[in-house]
PDB file of N, CA and C in Angstrom:
ATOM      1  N   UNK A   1       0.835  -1.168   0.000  1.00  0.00           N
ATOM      2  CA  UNK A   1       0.000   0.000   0.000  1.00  0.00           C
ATOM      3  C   UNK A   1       0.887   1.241   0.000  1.00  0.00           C
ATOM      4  N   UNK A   2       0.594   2.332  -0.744  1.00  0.00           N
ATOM      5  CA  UNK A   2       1.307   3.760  -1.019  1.00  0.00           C
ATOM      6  C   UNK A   2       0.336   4.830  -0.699  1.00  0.00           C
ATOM      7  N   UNK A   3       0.792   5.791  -0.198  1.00  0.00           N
ATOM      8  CA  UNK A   3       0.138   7.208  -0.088  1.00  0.00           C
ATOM      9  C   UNK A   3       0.473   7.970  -0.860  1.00  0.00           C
ATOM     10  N   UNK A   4      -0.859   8.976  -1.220  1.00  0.00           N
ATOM     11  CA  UNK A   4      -0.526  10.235  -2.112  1.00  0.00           C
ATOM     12  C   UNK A   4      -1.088  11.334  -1.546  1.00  0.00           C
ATOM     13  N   UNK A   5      -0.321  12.627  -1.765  1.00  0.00           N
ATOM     14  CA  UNK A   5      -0.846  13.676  -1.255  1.00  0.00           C
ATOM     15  C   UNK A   5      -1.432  14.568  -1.955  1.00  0.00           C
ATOM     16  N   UNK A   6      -2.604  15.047  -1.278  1.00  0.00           N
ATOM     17  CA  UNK A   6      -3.381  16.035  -1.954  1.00  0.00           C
ATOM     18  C   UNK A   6      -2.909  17.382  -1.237  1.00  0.00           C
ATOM     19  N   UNK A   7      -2.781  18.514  -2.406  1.00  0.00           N
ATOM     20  CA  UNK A   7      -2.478  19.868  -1.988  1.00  0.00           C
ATOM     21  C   UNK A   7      -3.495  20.670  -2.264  1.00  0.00           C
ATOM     22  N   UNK A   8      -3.812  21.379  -1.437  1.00  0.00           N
ATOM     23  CA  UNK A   8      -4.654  22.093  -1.676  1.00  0.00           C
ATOM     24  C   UNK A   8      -3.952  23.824  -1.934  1.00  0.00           C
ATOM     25  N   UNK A   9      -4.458  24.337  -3.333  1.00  0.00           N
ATOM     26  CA  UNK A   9      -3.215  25.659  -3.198  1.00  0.00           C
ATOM     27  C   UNK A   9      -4.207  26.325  -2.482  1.00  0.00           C
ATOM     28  N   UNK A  10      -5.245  26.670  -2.531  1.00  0.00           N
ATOM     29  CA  UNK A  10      -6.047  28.112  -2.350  1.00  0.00           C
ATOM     30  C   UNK A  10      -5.828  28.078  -0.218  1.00  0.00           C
ATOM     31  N   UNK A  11      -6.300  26.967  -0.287  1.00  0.00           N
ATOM     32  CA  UNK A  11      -5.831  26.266   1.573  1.00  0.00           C
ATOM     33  C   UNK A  11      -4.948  26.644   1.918  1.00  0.00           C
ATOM     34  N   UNK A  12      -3.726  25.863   1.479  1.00  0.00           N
ATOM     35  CA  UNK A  12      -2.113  25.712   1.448  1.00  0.00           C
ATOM     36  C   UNK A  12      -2.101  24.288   2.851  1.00  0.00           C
ATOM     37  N   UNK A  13      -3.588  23.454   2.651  1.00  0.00           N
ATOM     38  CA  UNK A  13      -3.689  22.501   3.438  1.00  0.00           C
ATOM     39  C   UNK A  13      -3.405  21.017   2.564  1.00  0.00           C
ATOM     40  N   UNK A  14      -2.721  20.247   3.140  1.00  0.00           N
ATOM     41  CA  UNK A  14      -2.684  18.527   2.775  1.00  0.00           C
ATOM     42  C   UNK A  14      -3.189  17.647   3.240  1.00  0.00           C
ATOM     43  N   UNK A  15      -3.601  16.818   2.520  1.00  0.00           N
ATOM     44  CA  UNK A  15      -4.377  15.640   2.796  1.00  0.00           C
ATOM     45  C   UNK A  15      -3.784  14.340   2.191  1.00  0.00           C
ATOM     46  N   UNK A  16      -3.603  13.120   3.378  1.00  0.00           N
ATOM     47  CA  UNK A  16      -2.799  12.160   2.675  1.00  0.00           C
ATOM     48  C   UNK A  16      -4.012  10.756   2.457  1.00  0.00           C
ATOM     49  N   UNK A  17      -3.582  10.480   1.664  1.00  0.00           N
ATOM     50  CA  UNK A  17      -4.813   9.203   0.935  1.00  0.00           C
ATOM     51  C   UNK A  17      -4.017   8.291   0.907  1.00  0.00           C
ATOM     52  N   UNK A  18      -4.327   6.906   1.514  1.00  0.00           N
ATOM     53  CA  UNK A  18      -3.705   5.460   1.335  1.00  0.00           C
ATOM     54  C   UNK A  18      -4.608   4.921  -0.183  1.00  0.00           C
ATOM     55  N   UNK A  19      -3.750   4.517  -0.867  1.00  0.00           N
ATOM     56  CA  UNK A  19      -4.165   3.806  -2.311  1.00  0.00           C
ATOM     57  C   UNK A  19      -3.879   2.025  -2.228  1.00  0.00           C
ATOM     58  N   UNK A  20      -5.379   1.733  -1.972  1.00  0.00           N
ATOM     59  CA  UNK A  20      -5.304   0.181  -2.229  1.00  0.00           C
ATOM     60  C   UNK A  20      -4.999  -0.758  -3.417  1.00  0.00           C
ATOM     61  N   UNK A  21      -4.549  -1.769  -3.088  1.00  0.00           N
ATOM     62  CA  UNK A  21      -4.645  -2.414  -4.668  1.00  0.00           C
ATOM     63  C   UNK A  21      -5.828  -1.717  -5.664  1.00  0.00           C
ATOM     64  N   UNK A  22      -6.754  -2.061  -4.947  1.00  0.00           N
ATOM     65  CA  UNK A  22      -8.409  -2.498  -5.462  1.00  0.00           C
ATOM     66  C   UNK A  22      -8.322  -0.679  -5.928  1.00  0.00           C
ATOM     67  N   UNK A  23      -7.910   0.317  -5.944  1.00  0.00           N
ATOM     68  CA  UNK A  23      -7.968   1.971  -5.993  1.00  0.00           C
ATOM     69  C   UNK A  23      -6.630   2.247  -7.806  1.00  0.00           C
ATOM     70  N   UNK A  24      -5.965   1.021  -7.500  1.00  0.00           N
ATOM     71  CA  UNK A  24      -5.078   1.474  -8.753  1.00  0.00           C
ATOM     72  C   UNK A  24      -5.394   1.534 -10.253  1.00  0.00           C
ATOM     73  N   UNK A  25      -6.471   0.883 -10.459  1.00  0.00           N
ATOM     74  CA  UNK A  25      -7.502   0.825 -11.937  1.00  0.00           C
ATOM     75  C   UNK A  25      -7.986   1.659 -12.105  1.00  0.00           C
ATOM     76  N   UNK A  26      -8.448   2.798 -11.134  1.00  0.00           N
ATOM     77  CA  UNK A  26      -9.406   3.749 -11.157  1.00  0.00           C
ATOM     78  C   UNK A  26      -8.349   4.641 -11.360  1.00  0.00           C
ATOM     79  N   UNK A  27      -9.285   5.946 -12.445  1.00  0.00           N
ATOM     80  CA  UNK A  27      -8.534   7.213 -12.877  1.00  0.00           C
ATOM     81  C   UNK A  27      -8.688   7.573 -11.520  1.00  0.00           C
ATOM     82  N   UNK A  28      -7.818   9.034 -11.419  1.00  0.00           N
ATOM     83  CA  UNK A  28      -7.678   9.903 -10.465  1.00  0.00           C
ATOM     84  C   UNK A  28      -9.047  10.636 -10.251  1.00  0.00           C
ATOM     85  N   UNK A  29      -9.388  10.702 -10.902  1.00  0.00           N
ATOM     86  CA  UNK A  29     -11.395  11.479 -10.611  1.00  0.00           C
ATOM     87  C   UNK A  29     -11.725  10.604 -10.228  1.00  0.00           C
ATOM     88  N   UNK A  30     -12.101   9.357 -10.891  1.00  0.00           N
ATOM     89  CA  UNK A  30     -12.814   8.231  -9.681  1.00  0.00           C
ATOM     90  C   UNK A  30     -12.221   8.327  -8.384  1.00  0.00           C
ATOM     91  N   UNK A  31     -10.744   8.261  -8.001  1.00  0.00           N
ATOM     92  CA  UNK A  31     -10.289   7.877  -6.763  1.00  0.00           C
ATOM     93  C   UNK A  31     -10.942   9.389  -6.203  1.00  0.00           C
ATOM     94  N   UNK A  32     -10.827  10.105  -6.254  1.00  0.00           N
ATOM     95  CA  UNK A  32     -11.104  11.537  -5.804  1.00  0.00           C
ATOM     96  C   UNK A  32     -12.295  11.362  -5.505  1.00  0.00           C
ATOM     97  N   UNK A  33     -13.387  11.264  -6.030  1.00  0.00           N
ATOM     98  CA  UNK A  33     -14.569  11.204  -6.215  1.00  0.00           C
ATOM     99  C   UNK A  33     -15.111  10.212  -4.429  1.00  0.00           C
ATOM    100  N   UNK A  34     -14.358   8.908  -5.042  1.00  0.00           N
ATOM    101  CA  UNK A  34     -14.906   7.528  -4.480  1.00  0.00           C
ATOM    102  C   UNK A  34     -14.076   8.493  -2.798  1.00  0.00           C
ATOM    103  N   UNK A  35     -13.742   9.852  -2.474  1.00  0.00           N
ATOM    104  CA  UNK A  35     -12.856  10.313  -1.045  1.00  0.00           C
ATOM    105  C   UNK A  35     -13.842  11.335  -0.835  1.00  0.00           C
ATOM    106  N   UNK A  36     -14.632  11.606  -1.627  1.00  0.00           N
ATOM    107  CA  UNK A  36     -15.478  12.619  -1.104  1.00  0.00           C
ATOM    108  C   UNK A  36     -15.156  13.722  -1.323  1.00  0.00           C
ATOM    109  N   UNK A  37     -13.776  13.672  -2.498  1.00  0.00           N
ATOM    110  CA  UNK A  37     -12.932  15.651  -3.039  1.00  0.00           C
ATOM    111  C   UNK A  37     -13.146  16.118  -3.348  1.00  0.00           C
ATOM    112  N   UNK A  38     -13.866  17.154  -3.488  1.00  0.00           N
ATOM    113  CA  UNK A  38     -14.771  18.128  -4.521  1.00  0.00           C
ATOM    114  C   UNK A  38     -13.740  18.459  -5.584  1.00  0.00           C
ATOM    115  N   UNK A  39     -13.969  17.611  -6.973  1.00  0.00           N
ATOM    116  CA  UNK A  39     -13.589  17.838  -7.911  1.00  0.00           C
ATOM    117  C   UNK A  39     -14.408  18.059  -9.054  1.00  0.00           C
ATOM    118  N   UNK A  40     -13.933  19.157 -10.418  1.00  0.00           N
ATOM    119  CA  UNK A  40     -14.656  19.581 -11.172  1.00  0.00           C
ATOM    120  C   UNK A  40     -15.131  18.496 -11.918  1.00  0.00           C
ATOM    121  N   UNK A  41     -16.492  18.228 -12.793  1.00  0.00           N
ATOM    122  CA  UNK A  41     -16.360  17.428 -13.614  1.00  0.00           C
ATOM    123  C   UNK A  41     -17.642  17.352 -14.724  1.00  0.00           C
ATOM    124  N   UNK A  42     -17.835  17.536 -15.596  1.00  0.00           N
ATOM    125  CA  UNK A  42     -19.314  17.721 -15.927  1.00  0.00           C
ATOM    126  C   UNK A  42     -19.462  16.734 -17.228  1.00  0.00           C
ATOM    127  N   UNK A  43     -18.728  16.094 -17.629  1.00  0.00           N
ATOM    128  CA  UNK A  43     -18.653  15.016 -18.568  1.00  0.00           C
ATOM    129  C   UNK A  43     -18.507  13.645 -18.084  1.00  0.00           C
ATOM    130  N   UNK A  44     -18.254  13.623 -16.811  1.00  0.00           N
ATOM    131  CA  UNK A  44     -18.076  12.336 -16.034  1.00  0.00           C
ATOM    132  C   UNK A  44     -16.908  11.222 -16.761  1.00  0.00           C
ATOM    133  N   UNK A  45     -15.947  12.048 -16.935  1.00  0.00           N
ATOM    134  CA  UNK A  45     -15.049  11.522 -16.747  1.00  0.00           C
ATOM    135  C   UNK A  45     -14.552  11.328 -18.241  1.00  0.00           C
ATOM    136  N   UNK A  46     -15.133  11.710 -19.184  1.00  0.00           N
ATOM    137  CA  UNK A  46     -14.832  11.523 -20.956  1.00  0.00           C
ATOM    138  C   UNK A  46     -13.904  12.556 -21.569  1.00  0.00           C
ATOM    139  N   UNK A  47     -13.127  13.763 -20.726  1.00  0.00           N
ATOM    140  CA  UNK A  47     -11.788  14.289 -20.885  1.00  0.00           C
ATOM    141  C   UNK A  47     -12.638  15.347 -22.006  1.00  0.00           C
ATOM    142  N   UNK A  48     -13.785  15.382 -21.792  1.00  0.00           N
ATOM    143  CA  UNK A  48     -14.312  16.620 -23.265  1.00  0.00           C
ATOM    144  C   UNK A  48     -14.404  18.053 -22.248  1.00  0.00           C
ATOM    145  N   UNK A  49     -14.756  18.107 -21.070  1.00  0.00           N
ATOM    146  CA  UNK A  49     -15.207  19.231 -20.436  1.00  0.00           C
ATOM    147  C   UNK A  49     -13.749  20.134 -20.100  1.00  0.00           C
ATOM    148  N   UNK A  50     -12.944  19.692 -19.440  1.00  0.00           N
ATOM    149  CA  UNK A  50     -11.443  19.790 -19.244  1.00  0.00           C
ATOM    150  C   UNK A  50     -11.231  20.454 -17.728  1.00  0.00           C
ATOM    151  N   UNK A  51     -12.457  20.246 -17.168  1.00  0.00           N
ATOM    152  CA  UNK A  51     -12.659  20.630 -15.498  1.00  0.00           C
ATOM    153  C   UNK A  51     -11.797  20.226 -14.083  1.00  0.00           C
ATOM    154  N   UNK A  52     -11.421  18.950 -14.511  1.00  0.00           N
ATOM    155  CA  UNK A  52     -10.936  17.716 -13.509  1.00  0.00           C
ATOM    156  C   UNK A  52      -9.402  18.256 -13.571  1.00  0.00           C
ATOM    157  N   UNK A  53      -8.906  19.414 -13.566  1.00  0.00           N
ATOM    158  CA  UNK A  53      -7.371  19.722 -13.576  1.00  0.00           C
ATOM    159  C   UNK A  53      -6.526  19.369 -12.405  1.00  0.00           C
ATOM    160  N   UNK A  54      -5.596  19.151 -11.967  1.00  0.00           N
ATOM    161  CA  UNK A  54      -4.493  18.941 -11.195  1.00  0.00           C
ATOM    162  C   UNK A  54      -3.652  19.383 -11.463  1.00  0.00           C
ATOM    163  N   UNK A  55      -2.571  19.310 -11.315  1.00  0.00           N
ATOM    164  CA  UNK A  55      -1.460  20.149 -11.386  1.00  0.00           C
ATOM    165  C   UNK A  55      -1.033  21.228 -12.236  1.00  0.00           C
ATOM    166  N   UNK A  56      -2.022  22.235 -12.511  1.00  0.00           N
ATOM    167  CA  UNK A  56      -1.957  22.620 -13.268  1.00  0.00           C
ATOM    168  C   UNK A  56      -2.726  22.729 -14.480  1.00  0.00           C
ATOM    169  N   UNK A  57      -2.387  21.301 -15.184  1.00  0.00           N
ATOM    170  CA  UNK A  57      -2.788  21.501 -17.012  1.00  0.00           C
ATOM    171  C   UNK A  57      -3.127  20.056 -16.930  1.00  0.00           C
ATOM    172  N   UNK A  58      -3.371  19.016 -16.166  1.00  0.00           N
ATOM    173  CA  UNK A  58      -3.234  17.759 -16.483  1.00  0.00           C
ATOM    174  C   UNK A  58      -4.671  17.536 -16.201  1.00  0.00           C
ATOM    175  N   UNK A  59      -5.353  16.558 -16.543  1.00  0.00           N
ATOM    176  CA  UNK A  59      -6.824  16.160 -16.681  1.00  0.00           C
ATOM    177  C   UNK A  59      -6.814  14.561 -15.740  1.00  0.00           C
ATOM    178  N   UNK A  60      -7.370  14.867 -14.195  1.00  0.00           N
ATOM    179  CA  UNK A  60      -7.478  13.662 -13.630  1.00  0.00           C
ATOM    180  C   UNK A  60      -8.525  12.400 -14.132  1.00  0.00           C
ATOM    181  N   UNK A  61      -9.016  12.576 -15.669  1.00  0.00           N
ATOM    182  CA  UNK A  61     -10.242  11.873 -15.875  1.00  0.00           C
ATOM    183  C   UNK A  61      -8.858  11.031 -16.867  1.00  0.00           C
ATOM    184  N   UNK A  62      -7.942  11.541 -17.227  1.00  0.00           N
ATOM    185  CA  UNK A  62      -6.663  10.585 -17.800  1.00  0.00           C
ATOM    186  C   UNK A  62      -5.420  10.261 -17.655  1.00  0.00           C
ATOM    187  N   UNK A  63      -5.607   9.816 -16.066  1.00  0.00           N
ATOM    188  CA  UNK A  63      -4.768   9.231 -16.015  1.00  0.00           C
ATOM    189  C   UNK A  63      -5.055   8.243 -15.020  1.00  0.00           C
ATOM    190  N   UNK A  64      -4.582   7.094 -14.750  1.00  0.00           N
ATOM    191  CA  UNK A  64      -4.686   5.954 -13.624  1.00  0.00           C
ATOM    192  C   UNK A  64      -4.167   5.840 -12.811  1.00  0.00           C
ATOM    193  N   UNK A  65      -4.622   5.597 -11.488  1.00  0.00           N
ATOM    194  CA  UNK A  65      -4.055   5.545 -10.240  1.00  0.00           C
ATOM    195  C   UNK A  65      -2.343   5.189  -9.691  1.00  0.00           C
ATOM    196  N   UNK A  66      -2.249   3.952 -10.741  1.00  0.00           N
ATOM    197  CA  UNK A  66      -1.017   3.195 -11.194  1.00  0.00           C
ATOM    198  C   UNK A  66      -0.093   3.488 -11.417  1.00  0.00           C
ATOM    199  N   UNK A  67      -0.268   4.711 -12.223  1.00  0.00           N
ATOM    200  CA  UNK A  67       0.437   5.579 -12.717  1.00  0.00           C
ATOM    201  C   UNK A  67       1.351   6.804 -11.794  1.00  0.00           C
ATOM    202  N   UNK A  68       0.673   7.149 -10.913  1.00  0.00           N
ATOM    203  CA  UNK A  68       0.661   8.384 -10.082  1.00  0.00           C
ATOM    204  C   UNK A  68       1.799   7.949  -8.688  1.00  0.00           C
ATOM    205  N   UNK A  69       3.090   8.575  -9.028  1.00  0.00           N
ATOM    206  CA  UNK A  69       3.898   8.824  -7.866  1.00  0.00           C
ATOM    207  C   UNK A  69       4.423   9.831  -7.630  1.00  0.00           C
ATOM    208  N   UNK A  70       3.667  11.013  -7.002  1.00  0.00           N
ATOM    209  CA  UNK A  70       3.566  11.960  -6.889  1.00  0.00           C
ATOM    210  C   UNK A  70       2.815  13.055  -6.728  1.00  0.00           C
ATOM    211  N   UNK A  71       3.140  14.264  -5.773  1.00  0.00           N
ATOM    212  CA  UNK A  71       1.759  15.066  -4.787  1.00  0.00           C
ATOM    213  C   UNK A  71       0.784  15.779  -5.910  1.00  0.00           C
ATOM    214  N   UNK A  72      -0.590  15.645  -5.485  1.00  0.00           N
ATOM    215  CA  UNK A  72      -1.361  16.111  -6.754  1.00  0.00           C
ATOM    216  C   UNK A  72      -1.828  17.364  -5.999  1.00  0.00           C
ATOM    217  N   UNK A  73      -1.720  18.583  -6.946  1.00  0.00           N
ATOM    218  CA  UNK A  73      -1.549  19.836  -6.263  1.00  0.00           C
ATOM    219  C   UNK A  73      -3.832  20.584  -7.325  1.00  0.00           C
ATOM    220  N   UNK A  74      -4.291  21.091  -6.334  1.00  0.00           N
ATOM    221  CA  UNK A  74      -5.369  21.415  -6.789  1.00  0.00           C
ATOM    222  C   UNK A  74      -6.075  23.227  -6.678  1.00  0.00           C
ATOM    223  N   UNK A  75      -5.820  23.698  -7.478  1.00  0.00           N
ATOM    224  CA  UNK A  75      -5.904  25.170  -7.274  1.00  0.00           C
ATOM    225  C   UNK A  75      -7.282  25.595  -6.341  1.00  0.00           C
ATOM    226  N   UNK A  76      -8.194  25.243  -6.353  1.00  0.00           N
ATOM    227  CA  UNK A  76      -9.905  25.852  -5.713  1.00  0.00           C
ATOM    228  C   UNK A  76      -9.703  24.766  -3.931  1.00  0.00           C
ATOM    229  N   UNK A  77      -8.845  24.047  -3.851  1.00  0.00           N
ATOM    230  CA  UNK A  77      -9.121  23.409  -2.577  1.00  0.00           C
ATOM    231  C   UNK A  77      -8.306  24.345  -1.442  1.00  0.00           C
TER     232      UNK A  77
END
């Protein structure tokens, strides 16, 4: 099991999330979602709206949990 951290910029608060096996299939909006994070999203997850941002410029509806080693920083939290 691995942790990831959520940043919140507007806060300047963190939040650490344990990622289960069963959590690594799921994009980063699902995992977000399935934590209760208020994240943008109005296409549910089909990368057309471009709401679900993280770090910046990156779209949490593409990419997978699996993938992710490293703090995911969120401008409105």
């Amino acid at each position: 099991m691995r942790e990831i951290t959520l940043i919140g910029r507007a806060s300047s608060k963190r939040w650490q999330y344990e990622v289960c096996e069963e959590d690594l299939s799921k994009t980063l909006l699902e995992f977000l979602q399935s934590r209760d994070v208020p994240i943008a999203s109005s296409c549910g997850g089909l990368g057309v709206c471009e709401k679900c941002l993280y770090n910046d410029s990156e779209l949490s509806c593409q990419i997978k949990m699996e993938d992710i080693n490293f703090d995911i920083e969120i401008d409105y939290l």
